[in-house]
Protein backbone atom coordinates (compact mmCIF):
# COMPACT_ATOMS: atom_id res chain seq x y z
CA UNK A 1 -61.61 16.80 -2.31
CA UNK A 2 -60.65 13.97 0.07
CA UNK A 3 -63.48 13.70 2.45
CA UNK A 4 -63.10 11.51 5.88
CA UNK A 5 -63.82 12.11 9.66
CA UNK A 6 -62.50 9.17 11.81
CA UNK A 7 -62.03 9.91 15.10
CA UNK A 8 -59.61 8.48 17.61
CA UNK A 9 -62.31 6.78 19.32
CA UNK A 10 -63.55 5.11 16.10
CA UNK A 11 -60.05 4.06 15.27
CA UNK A 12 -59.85 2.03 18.60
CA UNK A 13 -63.18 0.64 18.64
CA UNK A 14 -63.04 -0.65 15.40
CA UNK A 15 -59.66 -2.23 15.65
CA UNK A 16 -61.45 -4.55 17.50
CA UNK A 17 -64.08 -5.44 15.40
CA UNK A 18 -61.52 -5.85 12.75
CA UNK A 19 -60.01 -8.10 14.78
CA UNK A 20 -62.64 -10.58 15.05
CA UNK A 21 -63.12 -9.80 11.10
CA UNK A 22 -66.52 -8.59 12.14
CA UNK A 23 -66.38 -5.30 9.71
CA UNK A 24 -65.04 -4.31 6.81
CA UNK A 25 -63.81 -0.67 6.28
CA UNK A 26 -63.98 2.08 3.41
CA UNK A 27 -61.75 5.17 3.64
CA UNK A 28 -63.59 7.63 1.41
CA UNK A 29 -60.39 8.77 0.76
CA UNK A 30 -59.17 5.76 -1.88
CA UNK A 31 -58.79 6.79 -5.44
CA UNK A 32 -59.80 4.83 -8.73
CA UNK A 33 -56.54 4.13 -8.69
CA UNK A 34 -56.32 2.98 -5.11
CA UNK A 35 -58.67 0.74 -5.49
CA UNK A 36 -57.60 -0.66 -8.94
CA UNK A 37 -54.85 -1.88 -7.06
CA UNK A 38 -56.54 -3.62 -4.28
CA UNK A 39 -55.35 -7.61 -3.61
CA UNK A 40 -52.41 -6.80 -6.24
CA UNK A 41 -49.69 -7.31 -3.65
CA UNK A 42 -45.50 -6.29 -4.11
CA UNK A 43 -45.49 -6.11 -7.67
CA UNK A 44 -49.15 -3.75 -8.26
CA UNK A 45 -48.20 0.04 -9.05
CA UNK A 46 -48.69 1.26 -5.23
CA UNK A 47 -50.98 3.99 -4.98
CA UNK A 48 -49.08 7.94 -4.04
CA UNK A 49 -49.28 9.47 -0.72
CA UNK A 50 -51.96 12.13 -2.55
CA UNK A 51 -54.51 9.06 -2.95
CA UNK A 52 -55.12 9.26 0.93
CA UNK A 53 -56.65 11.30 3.47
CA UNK A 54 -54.83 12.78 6.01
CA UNK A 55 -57.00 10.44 8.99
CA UNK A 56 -54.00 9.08 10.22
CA UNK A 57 -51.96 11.59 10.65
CA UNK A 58 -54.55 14.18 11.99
CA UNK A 59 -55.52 10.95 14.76
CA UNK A 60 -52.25 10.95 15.55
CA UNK A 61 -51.65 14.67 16.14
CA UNK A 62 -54.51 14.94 18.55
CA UNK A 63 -53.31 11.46 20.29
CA UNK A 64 -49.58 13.04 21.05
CA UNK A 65 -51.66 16.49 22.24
CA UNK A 66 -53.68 14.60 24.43
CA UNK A 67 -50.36 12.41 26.11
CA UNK A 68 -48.72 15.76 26.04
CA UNK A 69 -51.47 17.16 28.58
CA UNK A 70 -51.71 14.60 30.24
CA UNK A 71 -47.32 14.35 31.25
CA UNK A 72 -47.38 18.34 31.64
CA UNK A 73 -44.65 18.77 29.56
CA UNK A 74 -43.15 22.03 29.41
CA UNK A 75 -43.88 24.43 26.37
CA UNK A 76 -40.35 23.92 24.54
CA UNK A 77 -40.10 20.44 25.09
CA UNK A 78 -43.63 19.99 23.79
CA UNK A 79 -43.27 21.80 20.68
CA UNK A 80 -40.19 19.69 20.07
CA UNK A 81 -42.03 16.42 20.62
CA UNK A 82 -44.94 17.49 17.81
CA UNK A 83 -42.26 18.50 15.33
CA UNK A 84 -40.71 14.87 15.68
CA UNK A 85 -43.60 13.54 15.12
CA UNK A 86 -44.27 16.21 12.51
CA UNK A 87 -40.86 14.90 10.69
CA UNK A 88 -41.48 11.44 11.33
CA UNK A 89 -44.74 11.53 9.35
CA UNK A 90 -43.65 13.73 6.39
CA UNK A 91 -40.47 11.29 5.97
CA UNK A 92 -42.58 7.70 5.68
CA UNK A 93 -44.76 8.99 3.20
CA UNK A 94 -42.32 11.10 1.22
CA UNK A 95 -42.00 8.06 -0.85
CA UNK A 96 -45.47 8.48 -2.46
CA UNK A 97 -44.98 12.49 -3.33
CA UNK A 98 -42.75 12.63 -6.41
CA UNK A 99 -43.07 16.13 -6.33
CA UNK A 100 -40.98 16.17 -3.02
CA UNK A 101 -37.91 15.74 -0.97
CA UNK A 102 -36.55 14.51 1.90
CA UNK A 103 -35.11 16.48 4.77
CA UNK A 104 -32.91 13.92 5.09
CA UNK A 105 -29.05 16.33 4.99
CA UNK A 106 -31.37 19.57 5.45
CA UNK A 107 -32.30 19.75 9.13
CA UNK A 108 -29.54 20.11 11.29
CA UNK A 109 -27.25 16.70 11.82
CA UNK A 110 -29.96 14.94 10.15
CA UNK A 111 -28.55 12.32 8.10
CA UNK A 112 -30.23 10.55 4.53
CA UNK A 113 -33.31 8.05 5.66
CA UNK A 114 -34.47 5.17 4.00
CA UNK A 115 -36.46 5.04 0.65
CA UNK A 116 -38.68 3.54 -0.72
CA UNK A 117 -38.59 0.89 -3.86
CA UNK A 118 -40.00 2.47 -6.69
CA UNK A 119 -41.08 -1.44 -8.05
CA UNK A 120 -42.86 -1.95 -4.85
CA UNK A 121 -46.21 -1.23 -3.51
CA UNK A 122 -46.63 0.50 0.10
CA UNK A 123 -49.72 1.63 1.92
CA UNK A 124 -48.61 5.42 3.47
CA UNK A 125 -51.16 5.52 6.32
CA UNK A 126 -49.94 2.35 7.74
CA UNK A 127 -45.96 3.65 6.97
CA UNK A 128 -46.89 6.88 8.68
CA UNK A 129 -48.65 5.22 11.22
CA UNK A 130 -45.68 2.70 11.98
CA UNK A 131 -43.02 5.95 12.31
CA UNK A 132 -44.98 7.78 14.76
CA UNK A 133 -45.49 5.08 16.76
CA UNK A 134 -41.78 4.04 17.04
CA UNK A 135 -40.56 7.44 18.41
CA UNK A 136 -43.54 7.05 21.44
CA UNK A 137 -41.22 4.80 23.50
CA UNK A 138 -38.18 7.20 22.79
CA UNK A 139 -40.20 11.05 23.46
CA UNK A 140 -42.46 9.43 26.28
CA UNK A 141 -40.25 7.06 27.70
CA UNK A 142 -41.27 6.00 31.29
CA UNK A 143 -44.63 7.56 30.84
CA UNK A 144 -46.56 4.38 30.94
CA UNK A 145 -50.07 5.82 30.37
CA UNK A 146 -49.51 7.79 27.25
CA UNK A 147 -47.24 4.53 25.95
CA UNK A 148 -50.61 2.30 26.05
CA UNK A 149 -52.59 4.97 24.86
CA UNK A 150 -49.98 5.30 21.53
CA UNK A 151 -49.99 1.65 21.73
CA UNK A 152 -53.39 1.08 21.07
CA UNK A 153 -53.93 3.51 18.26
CA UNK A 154 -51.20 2.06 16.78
CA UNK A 155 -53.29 -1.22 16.61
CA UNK A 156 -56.13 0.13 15.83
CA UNK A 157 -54.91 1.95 13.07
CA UNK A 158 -53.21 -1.14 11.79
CA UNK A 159 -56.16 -3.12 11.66
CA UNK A 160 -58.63 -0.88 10.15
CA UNK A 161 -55.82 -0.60 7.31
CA UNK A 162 -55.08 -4.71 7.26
CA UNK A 163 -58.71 -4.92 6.23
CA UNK A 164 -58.95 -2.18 3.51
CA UNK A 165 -55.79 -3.59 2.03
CA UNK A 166 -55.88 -6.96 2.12
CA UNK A 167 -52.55 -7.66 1.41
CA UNK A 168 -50.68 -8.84 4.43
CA UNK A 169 -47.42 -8.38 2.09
CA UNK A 170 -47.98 -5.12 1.66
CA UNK A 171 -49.03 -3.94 5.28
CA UNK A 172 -45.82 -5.84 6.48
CA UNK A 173 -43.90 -3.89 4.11
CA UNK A 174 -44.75 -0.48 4.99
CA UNK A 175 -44.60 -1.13 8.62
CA UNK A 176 -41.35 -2.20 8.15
CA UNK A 177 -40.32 1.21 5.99
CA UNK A 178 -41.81 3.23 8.81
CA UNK A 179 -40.19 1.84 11.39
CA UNK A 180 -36.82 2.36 9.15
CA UNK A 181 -36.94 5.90 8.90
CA UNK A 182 -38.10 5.69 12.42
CA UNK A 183 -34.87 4.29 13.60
CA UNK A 184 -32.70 6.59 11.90
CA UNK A 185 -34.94 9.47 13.66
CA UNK A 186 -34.23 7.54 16.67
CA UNK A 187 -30.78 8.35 16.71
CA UNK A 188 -30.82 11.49 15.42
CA UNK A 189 -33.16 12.86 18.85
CA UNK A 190 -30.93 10.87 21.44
CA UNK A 191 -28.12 13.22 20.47
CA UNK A 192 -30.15 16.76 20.03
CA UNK A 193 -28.97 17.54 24.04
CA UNK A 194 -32.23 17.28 25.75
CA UNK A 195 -30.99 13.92 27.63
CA UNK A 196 -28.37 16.24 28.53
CA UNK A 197 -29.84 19.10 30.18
CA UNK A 198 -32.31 16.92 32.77
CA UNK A 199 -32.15 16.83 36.16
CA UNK A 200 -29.61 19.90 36.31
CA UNK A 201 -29.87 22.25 39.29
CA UNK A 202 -30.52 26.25 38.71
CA UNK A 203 -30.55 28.89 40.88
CA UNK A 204 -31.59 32.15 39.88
CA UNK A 205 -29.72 35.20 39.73
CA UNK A 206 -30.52 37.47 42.46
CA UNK A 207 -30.40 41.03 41.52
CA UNK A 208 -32.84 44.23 40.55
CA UNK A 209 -34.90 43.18 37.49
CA UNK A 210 -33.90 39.50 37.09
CA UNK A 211 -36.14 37.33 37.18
CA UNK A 212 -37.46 35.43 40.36
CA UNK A 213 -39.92 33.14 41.27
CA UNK A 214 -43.72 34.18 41.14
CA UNK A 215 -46.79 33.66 42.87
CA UNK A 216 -49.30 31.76 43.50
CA UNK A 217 -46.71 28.66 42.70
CA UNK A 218 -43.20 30.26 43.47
CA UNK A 219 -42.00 27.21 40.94
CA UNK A 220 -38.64 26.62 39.93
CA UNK A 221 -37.72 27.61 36.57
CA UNK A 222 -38.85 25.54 33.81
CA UNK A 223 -35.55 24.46 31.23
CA UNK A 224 -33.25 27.23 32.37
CA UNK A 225 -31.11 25.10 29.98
CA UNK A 226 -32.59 24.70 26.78
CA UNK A 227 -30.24 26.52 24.71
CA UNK A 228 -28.50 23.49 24.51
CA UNK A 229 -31.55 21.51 22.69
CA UNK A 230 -30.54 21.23 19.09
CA UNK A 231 -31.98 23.47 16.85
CA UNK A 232 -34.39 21.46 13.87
CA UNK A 233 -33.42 24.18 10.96
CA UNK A 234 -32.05 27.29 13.20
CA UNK A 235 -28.40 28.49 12.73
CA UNK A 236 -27.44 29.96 14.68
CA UNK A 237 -29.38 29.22 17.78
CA UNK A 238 -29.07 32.74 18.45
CA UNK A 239 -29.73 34.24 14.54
CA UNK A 240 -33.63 35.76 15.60
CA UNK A 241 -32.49 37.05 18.77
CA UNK A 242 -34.69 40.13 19.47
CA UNK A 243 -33.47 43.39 20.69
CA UNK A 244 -32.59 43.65 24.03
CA UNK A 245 -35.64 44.92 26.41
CA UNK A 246 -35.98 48.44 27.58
CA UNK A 247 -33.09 48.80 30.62
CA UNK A 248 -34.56 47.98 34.26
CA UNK A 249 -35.63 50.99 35.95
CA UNK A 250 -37.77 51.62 39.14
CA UNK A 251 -38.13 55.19 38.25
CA UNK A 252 -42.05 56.01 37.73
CA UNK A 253 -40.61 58.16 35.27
CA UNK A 254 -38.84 55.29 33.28
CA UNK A 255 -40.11 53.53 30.46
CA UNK A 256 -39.93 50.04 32.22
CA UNK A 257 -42.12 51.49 34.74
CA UNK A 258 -44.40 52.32 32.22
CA UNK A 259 -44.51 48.67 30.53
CA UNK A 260 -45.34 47.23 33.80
CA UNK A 261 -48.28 50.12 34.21
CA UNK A 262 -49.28 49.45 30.95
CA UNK A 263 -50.17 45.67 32.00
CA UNK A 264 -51.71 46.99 35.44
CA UNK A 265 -53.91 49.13 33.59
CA UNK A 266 -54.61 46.83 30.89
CA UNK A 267 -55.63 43.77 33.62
CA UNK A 268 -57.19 46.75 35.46
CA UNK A 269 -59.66 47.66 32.70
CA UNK A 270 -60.01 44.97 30.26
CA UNK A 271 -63.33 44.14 29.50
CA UNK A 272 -65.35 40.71 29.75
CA UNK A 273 -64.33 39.72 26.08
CA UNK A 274 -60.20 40.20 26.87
CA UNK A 275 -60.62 38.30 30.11
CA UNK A 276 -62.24 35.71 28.15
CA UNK A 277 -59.45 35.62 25.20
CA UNK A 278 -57.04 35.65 28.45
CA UNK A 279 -58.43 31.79 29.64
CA UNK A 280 -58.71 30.67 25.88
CA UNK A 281 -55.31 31.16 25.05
CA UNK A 282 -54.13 30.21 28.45
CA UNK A 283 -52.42 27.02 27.38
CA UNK A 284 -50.06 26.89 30.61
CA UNK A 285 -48.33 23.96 31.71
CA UNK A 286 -51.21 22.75 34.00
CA UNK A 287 -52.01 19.36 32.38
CA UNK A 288 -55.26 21.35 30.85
CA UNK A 289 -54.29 21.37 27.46
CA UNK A 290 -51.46 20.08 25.09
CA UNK A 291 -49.13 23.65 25.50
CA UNK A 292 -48.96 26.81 23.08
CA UNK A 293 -47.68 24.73 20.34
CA UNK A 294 -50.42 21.82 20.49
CA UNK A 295 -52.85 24.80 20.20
CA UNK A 296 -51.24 25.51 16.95
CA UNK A 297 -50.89 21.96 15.67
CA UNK A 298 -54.58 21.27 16.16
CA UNK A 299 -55.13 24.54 14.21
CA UNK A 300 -53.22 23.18 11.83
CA UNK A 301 -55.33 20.24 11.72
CA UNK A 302 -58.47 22.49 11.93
CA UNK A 303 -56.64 23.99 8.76
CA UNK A 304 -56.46 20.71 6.87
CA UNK A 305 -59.43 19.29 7.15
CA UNK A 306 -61.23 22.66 5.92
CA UNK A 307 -58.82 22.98 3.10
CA UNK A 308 -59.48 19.20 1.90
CA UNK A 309 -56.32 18.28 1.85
CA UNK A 310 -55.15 14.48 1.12
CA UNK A 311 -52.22 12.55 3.61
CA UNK A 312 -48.99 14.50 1.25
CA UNK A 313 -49.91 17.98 1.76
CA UNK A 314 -51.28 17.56 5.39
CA UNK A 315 -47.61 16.09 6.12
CA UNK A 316 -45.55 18.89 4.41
CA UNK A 317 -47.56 21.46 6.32
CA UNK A 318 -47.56 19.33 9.80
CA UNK A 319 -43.95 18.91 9.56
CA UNK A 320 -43.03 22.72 8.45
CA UNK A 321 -45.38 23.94 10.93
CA UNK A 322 -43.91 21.95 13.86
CA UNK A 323 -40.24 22.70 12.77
CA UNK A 324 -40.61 26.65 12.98
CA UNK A 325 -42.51 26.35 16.23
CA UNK A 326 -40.00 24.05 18.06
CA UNK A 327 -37.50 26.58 16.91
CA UNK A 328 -39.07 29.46 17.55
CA UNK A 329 -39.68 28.19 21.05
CA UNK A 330 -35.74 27.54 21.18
CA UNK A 331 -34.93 30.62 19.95
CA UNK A 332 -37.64 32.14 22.72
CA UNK A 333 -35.77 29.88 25.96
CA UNK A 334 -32.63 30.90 24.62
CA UNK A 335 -33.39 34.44 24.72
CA UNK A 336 -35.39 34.29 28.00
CA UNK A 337 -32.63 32.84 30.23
CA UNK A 338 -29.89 35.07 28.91
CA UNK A 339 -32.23 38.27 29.28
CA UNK A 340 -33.54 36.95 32.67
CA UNK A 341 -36.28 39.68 33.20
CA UNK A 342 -38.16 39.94 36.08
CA UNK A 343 -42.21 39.35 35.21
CA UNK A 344 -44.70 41.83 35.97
CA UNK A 345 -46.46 40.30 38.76
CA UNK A 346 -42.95 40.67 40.98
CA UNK A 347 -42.49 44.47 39.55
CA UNK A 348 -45.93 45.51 39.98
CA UNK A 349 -46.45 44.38 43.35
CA UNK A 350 -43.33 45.58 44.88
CA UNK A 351 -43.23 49.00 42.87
CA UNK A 352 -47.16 50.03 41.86
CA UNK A 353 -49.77 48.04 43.53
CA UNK A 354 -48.73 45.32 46.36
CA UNK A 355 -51.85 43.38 46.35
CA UNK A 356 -52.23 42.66 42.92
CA UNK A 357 -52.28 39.51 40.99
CA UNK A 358 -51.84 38.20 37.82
CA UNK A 359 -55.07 36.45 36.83
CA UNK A 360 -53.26 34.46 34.50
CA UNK A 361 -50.70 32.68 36.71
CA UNK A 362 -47.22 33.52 35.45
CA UNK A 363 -45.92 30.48 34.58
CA UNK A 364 -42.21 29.54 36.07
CA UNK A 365 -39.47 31.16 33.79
CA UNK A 366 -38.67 34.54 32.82
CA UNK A 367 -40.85 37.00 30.66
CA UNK A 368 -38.45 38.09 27.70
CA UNK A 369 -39.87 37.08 25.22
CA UNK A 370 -43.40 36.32 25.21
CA UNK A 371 -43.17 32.18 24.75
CA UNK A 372 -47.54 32.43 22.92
CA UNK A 373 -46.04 35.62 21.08
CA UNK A 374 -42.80 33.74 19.30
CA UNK A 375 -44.71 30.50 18.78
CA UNK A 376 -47.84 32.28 17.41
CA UNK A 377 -45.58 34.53 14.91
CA UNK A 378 -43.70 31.16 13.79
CA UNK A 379 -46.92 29.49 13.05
CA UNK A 380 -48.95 32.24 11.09
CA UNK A 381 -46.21 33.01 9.28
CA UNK A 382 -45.91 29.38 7.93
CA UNK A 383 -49.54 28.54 7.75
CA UNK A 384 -50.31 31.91 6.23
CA UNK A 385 -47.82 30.89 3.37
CA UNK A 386 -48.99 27.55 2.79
CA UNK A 387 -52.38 27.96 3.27
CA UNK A 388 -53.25 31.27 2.00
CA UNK A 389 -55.32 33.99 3.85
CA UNK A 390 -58.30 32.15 5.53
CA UNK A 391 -60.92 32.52 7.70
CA UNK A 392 -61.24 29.34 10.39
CA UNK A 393 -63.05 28.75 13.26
CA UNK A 394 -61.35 26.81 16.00
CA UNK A 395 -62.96 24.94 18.62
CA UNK A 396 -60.08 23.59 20.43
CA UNK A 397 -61.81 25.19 23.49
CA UNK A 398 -64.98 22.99 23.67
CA UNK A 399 -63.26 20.27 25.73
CA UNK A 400 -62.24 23.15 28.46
CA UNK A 401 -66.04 24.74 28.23
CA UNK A 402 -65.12 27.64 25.98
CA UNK A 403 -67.40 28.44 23.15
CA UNK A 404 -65.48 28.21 19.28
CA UNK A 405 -63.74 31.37 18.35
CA UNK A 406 -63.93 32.41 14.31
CA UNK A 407 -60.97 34.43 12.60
CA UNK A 408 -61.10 36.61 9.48
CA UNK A 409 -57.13 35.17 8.73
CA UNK A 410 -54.69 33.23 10.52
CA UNK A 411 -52.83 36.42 11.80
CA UNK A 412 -55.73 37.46 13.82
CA UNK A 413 -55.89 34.16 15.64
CA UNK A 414 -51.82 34.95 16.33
CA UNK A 415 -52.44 38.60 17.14
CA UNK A 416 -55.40 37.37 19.98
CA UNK A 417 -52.71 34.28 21.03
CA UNK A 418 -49.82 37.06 21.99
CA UNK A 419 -52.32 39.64 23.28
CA UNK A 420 -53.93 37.16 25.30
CA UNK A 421 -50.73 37.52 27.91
CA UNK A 422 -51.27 41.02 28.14
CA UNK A 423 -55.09 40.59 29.28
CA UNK A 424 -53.57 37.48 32.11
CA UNK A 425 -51.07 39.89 32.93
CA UNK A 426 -48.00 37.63 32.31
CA UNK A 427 -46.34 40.01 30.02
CA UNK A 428 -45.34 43.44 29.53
CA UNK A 429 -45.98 45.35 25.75
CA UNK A 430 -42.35 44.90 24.70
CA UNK A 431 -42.56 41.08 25.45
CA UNK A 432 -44.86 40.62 22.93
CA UNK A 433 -43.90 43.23 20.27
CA UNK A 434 -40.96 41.68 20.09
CA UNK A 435 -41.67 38.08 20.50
CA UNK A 436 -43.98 37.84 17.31
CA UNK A 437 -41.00 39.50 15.68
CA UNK A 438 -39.08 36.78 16.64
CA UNK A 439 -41.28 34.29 15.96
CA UNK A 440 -41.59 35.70 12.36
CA UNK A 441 -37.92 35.77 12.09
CA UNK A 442 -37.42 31.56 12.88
CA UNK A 443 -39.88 30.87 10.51
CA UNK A 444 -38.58 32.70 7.57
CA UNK A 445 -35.43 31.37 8.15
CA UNK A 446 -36.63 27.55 8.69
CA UNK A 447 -38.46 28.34 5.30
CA UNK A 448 -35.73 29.76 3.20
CA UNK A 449 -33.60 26.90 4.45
CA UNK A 450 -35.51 23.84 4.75
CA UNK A 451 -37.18 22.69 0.93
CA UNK A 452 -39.98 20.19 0.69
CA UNK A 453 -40.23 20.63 -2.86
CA UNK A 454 -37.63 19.32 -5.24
C-alpha cells in the first residue's frame, strides 16, 4: 500500500525550503525500484506511474475545488473544469501504465497526444503536475487569484520533486511532456463551445409552468445555453434524456399538484436530521463550496486515499469519474432548458401556501432534472464499479462546520445527495427519480464507450 499525506499547505511551505536547499524530501511512496534509479538520469529504466502515490494529483484536485469556490462557477461549468483536469492528469502519466490507453481518438474530437519514449526516464508527479498547471491560464483565465494560487503549487510541487530526483535532466523532461499533452488539450477545450455561449442574453419564457425566476435572489438563469458545450464521451447530447415530467396542472386534483404538495409536506415535516442532510449537500453556487461535482471529486479523493491506491489508478478513476459527471451535468442543462419547469417555490406559493419558502434557496435555472440527482447517479455508478461496494466517511463538511457523515456504500451517499433537494425544497419527487436515472444512464454510456484499459 502506498502510504503519503502531504497537504497543500506542506507542498507550498516546503517549496521554499527546497529552494534555499534547506530540506531534503522522502515520498513514502518510492519503490525499490524508484529508488534504484535515483541520480541515473535519461538513459536509467524510469520508474511506472504505479511506483507513486497519488499526492500530486489529490493536491491538485482540492487546489482547482478551492479556485472553483472561490470564482463561483456555475455547477456545469465546474464539473467540466475538474474533468479537464481529470483528463489532463490521466494523459501525462499514461506513459508509465503499460496496462493502459490513451483517450487520445476516444473522447469526442479529441485527437492522439504525445507519448512518451520508452528509452527515456520521466518522473509522473512532476509530468502530471506540469499538465494541470498549463490548462489553469486557459479554464481560469482572467481570474487572477486562483492563477497565483495554481501558480504556486505548481512551484512548490516542482521543487519538492527537483530534490527527490535529483536529476535536473529528468525533471526538465517531464515538464516538458506535460506541458505537451497539455497543449494539445489546449486546443481541444477552446473549441468545445463554451467561449461560445458567454455573455449571451436570455429571457425566459413566460407561460403557466415554465420556469421563472425565484426568490430570495430572483437571478437570471444560469447557462440557459449549455447544450452547446461539447459533450466529453456523450453521443448524442440528448441519448439519456429522461422522460418528460408529469404535464403542468393547477388542478389540486392533478398529479403535478401533488409533486409540489409532496415537497410542502416533506419541508413541512422533515425532521432535524433531513434539515441537516439539506445544508450538507447544499453545494449551491454561493462561493461556499467547490459545486455538486467538487463534492464528488473530493469523495473521490476520500475514496483513494482509503483504498491505497498509487498515482495510475487514482488517475484512471479521477479522470472517469470527472468525465461522466461533466456529462451527466450536460445531459442535466440540456434537459432542463428544453423542459423549462417551473420550481416549486413559484408553484407552491402561488397555488398551496403563499408565504412559504424554500429553505434551501432555489438556485437560478429550472428544476427538470434534479442537477445533485444526475451528478450523484453519474458518480456512484462509476465509483461503485471501480471501487467496489464501500463504506467511507466523508468530511468534506468540516471546513463549513458540519460534523463527518459515514456511508454503508457509495449509493447511499448518492441517495442522501438527491434527497437532500427534497428536504431544501428545490425539487419536486419526479425531479429526482428521474435525474439519478439519468445520471446512471451518462455514466454507463461514458463507460461502455470510453476504455482505459488496453
Amino acid at each position: 500500500m502506498v502510504v503519503s499525506s502531504y497537504s497543500r499547505r506542506q507542498f507550498l511551505g516546503r517549496s521554499a525550503a527546497a529552494s534555499a536547499g534547506m530540506v531534503a524530501m522522502q515520498f513514502a511512496s518510492a519503490s525499490p525500484v524508484a529508488l534504484a534509479n535515483e541520480g541515473k538520469g535519461a538513459k536509467g529504466l524510469h520508474p511506472l506511474t504505479k511506483s507513486h502515490d497519488p499526492d500530486v494529483l489529490l493536491t491538485w484536485i482540492k487546489a482547482v475545488y478551492d479556485a472553483v469556490k472561490r470564482e463561483r462557477f456555475t455547477p456545469p461549468n465546474a464539473a467540466r473544469i475538474y474533468a479537464y483536469y481529470g483528463v489532463a492528469a490521466y494523459e501525462a502519466v499514461v506513459g508509465g501504465m503499460p496496462p493502459y490507453q490513451s483517450l487520445g481518438l476516444q473522447l469526442n474530437d479529441l485527437p492522439k497526444l504525445p507519448s512518451t519514449s520508452k528509452n527515456l526516464r520521466y518522473d509522473w508527479p512532476t509530468a502530471a503536475c506540469a499538465a494541470m498547471a498549463a490548462l489553469s491560464p486557459v479554464l481560469f483565465a482572467g481570474r487572477q487569484a486562483s492563477l497565483e494560487e495554481l501558480g504556486k503549487l505548481e512551484a512548490g510541487i516542482v521543487g519538492e520533486r527537483s530534490l527527490h530526483v535529483k536529476d535536473r535532466a529528468t525533471i526538465d523532461r517531464s515538464m516538458e511532456h506535460g506541458r505537451a499533452v497539455a497543449k494539445v488539450l489546449v486546443d481541444w477545450i477552446g473549441e468545445d463551445g463554451w467561449s461560445g455561449i458567454q455573455g449571451l442574453t436570455y429571457e425566459p419564457s413566460v407561460a403557466p409552468g415554465l420556469w421563472e425566476r425565484t426568490p430570495p435572489n430572483y437571478g437570471n438563469a444560469l447557462e440557459p445555453y449549455w447544450e452547446r458545450v461539447r459533450p466529453f464521451a456523450l453521443i448524442p447530447v440528448t441519448s439519456c434524456a429522461p422522460q418528460p415530467p408529469i404535464p403542468y396542472s393547477n388542478d389540486p386534483k392533478s398529479e403535478f399538484y401533488a409533486q409540489a404538495k409532496a415537497t410542502y409536506d416533506t419541508v413541512n415535516g422533515r425532521s432535524d436530521e433531513q434539515a441537516q442532510v439539506a445544508l450538507f449537500w447544499r453545494d449551491n453556487p454561493d462561493g461556499t463550496t467547490g459545486l455538486p461535482s467538487g463534492h464528488w471529486a473530493l469523495i473521490a479523493s476520500i475514496l483513494i486515499r482509503q483504498q491505497g491506491y498509487d498515482l495510475a489508478s487514482a488517475a484512471e478513476l479521477i479522470a472517469m469519474h470527472g468525465i461522466a459527471v461533466a456529462d451527466g451535468f450536460t445531459s442535466c442543462w440540456t434537459e432542463k432548458y428544453r423542459t423549462n419547469l417551473v420550481r416549486p417555490v413559484t408553484y407552491i406559493k402561488a397555488y398551496i401556501d403563499p408565504l412559504w419558502n424554500s429553505p434551501v434557496n432555489s438556485p437560478a435555472f429550472p428544476e427538470y432534472t434534479s442537477g445533485h440527482s444526475v451528478g450523484s447517479g453519474a458518480a456512484a455508478t462509476v465509483l461503485t464499479a471501480m471501487v467496489g461496494k464501500v463504506s467511507f466517511t466523508d468530511d468534506t463538511g468540516l471546513a463549513n462546520g458540519f460534523p463527518v457523515r459515514t456511508y454503508p456504500t457509495i449509493w447511499a451517499a448518492a441517495n442522501e445527495a438527491a434527497m437532500s433537494r427534497l428536504y431544501g425544497g428545490i425539487h419536486y419527487p419526479m425531479g429526482i427519480s428521474a435525474g439519478i436515472d439519468q445520471g446512471i444512464c451518462v455514466a454507463e454510456a461514458v463507460m461502455k464507450r470510453v476504455k482505459t484499459r488496453k
